[in-house]
Protein backbone atom coordinates (compact mmCIF):
# COMPACT_ATOMS: atom_id res chain seq x y z
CA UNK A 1 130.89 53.57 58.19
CA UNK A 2 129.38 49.81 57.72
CA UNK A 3 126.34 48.19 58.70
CA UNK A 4 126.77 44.67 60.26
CA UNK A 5 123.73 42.32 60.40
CA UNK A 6 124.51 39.54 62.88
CA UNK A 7 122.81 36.28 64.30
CA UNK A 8 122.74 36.44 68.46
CA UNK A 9 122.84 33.41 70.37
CA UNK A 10 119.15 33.35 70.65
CA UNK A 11 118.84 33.06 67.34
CA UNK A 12 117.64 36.89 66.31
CA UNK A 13 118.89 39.01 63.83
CA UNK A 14 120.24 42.34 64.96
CA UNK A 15 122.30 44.84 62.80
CA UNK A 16 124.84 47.83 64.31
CA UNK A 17 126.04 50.59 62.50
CA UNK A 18 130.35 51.25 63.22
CA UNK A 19 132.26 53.91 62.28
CA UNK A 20 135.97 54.47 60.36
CA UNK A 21 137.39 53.50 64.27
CA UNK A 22 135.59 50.74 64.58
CA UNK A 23 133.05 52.13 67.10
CA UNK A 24 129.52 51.12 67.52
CA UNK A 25 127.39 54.22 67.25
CA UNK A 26 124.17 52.47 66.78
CA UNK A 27 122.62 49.30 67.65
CA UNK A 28 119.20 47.87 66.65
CA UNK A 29 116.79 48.07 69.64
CA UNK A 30 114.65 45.37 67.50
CA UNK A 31 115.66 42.08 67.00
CA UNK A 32 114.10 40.55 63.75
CA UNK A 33 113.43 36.56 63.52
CA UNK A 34 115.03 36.41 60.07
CA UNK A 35 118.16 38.28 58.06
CA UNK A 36 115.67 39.55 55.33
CA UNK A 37 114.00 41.34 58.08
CA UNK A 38 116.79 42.34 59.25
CA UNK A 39 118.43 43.39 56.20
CA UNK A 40 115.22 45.41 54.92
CA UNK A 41 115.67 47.61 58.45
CA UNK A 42 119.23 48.63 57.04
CA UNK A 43 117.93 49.54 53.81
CA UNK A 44 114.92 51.62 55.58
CA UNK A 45 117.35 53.12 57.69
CA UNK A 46 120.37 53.50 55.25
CA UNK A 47 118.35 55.21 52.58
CA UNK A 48 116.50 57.80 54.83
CA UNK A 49 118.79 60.40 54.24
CA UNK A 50 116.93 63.12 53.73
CA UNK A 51 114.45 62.17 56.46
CA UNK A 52 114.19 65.26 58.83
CA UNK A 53 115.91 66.17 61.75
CA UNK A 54 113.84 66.80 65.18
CA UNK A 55 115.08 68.08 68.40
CA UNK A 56 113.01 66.57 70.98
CA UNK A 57 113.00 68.03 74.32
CA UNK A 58 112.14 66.75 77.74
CA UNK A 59 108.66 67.73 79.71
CA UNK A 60 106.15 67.94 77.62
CA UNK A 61 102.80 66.29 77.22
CA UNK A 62 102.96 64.27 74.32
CA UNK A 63 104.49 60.46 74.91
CA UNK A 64 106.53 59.63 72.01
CA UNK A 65 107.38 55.83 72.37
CA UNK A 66 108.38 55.32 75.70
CA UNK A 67 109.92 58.39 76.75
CA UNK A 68 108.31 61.86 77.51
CA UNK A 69 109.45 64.42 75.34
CA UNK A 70 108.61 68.16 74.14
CA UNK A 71 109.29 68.39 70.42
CA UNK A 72 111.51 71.10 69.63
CA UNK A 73 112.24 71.96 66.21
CA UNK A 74 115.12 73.70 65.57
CA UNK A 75 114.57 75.21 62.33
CA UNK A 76 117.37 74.54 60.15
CA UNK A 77 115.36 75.09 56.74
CA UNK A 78 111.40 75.73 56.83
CA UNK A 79 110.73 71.95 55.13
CA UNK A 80 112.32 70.44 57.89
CA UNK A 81 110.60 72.25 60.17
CA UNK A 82 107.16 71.64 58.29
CA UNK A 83 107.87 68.22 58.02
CA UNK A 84 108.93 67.42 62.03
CA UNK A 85 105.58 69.07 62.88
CA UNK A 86 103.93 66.78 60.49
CA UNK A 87 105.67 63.73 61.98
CA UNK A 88 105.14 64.72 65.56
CA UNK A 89 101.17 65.00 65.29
């Protein structure tokens, strides 16, 4: 996989994550006015690996961003499920 950090038309930075095919399989939702923005959201993002994973579920109460969602850990290991409750509130 490869990050790209590209310049759009309107003059924002974006980046996009592809895969060993060549597909997109994430784009940035931000757009950043310079690359070193830009490039600092890779590194953020590329060096989160051990960040936990949460299952978020739809039709709860809480608003997380701008979607409605239940969060739902599935407990894979009792950190990660001590540390998506501690995210979520």
């Amino acid at each position: 996989m490869v990050y790209y950090i590209y310049r759009e038309k309107s003059g924002y930075w974006r980046w996009r994550l592809i895969d060993a095919r060549g597909m997109s399989i994430v784009n940035s939702e931000e757009h950043y006015t310079d690359e070193v923005q830009c490039s600092a959201a890779v590194e953020l993002i590329r060096t989160s690996g051990l960040a936990p994973v949460c299952v978020l579920r739809h039709g709860a109460t809480e608003t997380l961003g701008m979607a409605r969602a239940a969060p739902v850990v599935e407990e894979r290991a009792a950190l990660n499920a001590a540390l998506c409750s501690a995210a979520l509130h």
